[in-house]
N, C-alpha and C. Protein backbone atom coordinates (compact mmCIF):
# COMPACT_ATOMS: atom_id res chain seq x y z
N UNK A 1 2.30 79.54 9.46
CA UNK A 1 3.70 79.81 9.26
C UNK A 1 3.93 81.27 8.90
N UNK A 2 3.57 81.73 7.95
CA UNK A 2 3.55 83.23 7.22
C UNK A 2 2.22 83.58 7.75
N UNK A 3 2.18 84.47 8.55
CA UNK A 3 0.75 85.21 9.05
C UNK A 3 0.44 86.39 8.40
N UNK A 4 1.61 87.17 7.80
CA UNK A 4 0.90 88.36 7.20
C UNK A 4 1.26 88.32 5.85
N UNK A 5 0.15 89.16 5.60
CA UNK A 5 0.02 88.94 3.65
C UNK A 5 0.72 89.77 2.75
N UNK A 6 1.38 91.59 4.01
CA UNK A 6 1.59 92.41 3.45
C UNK A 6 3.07 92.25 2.59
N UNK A 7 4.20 91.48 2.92
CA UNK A 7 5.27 90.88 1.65
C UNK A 7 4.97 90.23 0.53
N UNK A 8 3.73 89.73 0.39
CA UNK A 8 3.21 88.94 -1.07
C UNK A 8 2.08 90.05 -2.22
N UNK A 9 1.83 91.54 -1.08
CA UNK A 9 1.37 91.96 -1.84
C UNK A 9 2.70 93.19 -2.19
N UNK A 10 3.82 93.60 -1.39
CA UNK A 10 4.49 94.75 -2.25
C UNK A 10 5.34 93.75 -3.20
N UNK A 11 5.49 92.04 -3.35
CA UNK A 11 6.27 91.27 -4.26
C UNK A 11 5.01 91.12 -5.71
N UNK A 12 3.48 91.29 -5.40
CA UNK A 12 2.75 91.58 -6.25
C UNK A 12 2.86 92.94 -6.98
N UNK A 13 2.83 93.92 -6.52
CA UNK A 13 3.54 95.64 -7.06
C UNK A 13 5.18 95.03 -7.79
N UNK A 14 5.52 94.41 -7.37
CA UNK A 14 6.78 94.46 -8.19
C UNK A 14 6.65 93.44 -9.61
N UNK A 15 5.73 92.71 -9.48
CA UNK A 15 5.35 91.74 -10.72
C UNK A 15 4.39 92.70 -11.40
N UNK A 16 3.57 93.18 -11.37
CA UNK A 16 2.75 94.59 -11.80
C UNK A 16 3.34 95.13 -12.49
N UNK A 17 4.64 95.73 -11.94
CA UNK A 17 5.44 96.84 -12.26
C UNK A 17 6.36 96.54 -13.40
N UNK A 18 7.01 94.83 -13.10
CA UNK A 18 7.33 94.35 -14.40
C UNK A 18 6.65 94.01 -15.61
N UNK A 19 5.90 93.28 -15.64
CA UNK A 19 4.85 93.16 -16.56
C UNK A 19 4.33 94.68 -17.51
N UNK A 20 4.68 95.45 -16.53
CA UNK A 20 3.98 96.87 -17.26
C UNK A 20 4.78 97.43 -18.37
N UNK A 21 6.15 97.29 -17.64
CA UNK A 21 7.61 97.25 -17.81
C UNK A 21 7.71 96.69 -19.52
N UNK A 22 7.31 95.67 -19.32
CA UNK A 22 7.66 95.06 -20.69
C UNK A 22 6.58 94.96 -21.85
N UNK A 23 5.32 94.64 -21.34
CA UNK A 23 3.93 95.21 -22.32
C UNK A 23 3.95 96.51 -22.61
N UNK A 24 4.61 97.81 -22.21
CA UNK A 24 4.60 99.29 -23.02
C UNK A 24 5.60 99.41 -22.84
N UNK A 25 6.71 99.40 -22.60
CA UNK A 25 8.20 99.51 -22.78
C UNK A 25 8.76 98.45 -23.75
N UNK A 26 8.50 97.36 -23.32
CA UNK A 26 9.09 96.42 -24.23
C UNK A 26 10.60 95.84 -23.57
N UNK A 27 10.80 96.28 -22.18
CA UNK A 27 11.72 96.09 -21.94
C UNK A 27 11.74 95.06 -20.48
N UNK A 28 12.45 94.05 -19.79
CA UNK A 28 12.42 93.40 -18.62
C UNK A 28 13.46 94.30 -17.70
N UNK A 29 12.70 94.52 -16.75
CA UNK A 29 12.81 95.13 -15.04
C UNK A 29 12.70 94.71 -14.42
N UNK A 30 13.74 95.06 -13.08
CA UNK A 30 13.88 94.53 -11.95
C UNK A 30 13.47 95.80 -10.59
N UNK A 31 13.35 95.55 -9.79
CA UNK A 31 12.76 96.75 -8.73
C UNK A 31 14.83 96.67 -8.67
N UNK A 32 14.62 97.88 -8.19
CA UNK A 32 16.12 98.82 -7.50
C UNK A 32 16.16 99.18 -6.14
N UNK A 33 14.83 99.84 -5.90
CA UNK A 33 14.20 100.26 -4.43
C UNK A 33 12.59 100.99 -4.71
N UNK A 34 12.77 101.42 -3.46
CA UNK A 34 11.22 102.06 -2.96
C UNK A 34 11.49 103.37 -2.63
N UNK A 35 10.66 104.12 -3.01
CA UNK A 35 10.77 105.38 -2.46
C UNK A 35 10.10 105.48 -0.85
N UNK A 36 8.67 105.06 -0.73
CA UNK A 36 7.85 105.10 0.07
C UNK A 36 7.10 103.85 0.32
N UNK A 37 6.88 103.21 1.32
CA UNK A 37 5.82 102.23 1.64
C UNK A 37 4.95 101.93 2.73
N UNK A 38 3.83 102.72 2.54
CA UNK A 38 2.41 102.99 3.53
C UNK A 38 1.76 101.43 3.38
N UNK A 39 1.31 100.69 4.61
CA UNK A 39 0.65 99.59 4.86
C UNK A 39 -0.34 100.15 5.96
N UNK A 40 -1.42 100.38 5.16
CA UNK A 40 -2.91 101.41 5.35
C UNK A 40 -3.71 100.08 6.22
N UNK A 41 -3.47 98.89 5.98
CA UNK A 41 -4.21 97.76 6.37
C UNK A 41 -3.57 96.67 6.57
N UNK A 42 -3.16 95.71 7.66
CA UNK A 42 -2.39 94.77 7.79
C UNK A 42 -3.28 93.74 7.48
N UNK A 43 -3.46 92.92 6.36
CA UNK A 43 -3.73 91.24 6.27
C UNK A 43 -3.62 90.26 7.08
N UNK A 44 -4.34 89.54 7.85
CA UNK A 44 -3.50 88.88 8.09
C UNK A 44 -4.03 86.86 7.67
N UNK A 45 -3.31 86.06 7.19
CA UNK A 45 -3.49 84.77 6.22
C UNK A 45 -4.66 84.21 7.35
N UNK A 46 -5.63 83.14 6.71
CA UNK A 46 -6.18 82.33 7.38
C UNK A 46 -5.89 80.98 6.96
N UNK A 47 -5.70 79.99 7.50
CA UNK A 47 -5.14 78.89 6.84
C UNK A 47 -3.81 78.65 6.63
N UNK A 48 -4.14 77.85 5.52
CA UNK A 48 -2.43 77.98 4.37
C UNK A 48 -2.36 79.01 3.31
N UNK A 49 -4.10 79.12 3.12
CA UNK A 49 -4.40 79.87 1.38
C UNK A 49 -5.09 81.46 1.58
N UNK A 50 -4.50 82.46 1.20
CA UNK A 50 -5.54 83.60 1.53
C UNK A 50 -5.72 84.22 -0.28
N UNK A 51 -6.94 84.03 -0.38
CA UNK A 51 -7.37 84.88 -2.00
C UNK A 51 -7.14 85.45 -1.99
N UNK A 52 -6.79 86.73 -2.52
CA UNK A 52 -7.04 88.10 -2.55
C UNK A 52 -7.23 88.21 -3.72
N UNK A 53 -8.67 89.48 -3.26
CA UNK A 53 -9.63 89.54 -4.44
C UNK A 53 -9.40 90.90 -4.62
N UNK A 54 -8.97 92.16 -5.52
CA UNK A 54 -9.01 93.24 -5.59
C UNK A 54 -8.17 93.94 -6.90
N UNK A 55 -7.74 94.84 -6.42
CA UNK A 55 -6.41 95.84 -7.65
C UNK A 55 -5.48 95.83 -7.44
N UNK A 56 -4.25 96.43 -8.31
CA UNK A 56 -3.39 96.85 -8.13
C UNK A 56 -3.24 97.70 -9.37
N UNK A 57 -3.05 99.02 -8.68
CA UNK A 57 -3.19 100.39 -9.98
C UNK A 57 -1.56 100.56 -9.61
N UNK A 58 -1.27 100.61 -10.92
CA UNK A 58 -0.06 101.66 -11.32
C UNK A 58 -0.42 102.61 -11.57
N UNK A 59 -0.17 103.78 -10.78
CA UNK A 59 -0.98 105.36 -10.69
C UNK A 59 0.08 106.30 -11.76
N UNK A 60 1.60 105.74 -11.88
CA UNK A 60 2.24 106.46 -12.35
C UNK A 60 3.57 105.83 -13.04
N UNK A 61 4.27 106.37 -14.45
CA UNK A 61 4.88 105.90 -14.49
C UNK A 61 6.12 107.25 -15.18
N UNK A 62 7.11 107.27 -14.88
CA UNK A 62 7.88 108.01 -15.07
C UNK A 62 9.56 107.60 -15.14
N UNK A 63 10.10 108.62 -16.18
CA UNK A 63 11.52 107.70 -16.39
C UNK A 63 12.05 108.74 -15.57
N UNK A 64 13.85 108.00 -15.29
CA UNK A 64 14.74 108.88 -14.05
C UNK A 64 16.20 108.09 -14.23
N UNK A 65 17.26 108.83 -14.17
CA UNK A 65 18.59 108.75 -14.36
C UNK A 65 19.26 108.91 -13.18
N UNK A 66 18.23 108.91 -12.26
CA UNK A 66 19.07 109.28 -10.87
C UNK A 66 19.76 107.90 -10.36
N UNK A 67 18.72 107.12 -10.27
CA UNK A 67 18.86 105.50 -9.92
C UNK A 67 20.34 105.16 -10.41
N UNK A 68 20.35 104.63 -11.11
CA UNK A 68 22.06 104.05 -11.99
C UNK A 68 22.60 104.97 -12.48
N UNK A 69 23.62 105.53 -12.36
CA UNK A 69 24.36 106.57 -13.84
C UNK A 69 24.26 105.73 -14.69
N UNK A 70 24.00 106.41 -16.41
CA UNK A 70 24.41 106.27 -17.34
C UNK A 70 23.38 105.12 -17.64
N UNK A 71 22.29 104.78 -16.92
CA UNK A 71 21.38 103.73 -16.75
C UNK A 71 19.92 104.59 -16.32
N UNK A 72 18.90 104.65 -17.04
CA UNK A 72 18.01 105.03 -16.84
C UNK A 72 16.58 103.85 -16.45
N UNK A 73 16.16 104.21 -15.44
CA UNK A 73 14.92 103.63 -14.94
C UNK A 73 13.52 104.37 -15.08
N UNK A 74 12.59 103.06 -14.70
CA UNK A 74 11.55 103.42 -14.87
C UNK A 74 10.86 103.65 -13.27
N UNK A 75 10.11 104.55 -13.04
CA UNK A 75 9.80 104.88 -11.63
C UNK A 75 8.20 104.76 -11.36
N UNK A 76 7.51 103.99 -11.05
CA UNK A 76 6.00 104.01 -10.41
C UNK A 76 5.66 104.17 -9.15
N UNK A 77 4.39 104.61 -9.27
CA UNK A 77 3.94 104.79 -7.61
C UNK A 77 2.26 103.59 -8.31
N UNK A 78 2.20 103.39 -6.95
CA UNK A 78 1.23 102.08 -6.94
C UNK A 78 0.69 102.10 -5.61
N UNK A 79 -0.65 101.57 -6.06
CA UNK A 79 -2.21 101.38 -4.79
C UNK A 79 -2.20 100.23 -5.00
N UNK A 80 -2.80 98.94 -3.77
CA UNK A 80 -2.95 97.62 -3.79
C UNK A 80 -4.85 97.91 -3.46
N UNK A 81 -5.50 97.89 -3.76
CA UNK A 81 -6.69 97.95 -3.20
C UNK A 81 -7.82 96.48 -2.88
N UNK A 82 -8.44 96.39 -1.26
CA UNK A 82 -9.25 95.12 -1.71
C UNK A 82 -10.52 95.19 -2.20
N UNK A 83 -10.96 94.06 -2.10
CA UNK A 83 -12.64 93.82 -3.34
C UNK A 83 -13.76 94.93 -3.16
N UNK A 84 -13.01 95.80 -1.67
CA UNK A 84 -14.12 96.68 -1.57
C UNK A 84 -13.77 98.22 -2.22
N UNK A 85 -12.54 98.33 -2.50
CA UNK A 85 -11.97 99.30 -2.73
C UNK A 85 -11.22 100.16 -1.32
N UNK A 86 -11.06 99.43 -0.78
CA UNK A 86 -9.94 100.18 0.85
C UNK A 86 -8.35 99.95 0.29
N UNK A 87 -7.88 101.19 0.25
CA UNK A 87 -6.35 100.88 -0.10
C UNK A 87 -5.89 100.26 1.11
N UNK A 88 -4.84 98.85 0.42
CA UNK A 88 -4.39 98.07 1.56
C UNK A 88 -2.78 98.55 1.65
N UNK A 89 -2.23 98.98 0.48
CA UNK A 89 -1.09 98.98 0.19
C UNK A 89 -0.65 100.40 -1.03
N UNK A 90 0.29 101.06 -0.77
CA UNK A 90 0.55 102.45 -1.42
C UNK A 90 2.15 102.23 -1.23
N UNK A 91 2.60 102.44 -2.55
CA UNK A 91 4.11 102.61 -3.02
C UNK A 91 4.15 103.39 -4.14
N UNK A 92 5.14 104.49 -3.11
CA UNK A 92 5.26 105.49 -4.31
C UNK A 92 7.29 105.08 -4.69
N UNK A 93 7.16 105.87 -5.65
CA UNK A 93 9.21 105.65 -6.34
C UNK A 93 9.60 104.22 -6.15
N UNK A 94 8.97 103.27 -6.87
CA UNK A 94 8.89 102.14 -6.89
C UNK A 94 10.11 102.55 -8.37
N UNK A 95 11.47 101.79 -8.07
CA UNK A 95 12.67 102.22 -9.49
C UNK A 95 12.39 100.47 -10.21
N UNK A 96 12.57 100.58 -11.26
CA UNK A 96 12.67 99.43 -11.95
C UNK A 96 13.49 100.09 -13.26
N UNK A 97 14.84 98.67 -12.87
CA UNK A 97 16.08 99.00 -13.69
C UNK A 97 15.55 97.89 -15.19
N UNK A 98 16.24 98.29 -16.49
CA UNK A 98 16.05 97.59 -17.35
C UNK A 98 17.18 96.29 -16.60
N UNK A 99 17.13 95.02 -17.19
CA UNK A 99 18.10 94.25 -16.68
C UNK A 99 19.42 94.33 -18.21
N UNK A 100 19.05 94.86 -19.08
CA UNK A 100 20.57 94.81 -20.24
C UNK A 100 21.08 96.47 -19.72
N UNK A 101 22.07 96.46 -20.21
CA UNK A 101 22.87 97.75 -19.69
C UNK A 101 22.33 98.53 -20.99
């Protein structure tokens, strides 16, 4: 049904990104947009079930007022890498809005 893997891994960067969000911020985020999104390696599922065994680095994290007025976000760039270390997946200006105003 779903043959490629690469939407479950930039919806993985965005669970990453939240989680990060709220363990050193302390705060819950939502993605806003993307700056950039390189798919270095297309996946593609075998079955119903595909593991994926590897990383996902948050390379960067930086705040920005550009996103919302008067609403400041948090901005990452992010590598998906697999078990061997081949980047599969690269997102840079990844915005994540706080969700309270």
């Amino acid at each position: 049904m779903f043959g490629e893997v690469t939407p479950a891994l930039v919806e993985a960067v965005f669970q990453a990104a939240a989680v990060a969000s709220n363990e050193y911020r302390g705060i819950m985020a939502l993605p806003t947009g993307i700056g950039r999104c390189a798919v270095n390696s297309v996946l593609r599922a075998k079955g119903y079930v595909t593991v994926a065994c590897g990383q996902i680095v948050l390379r960067e994290e930086r705040a920005s007022s550009d996103v919302i007025p008067k609403r400041s976000a948090l901005v990452y760039d992010a590598v998906v890498n697999d078990e061997a270390g081949k980047e599969l997946l690269t997102i840079s200006g990844l915005e994540m809005v706080p969700t309270f105003p």
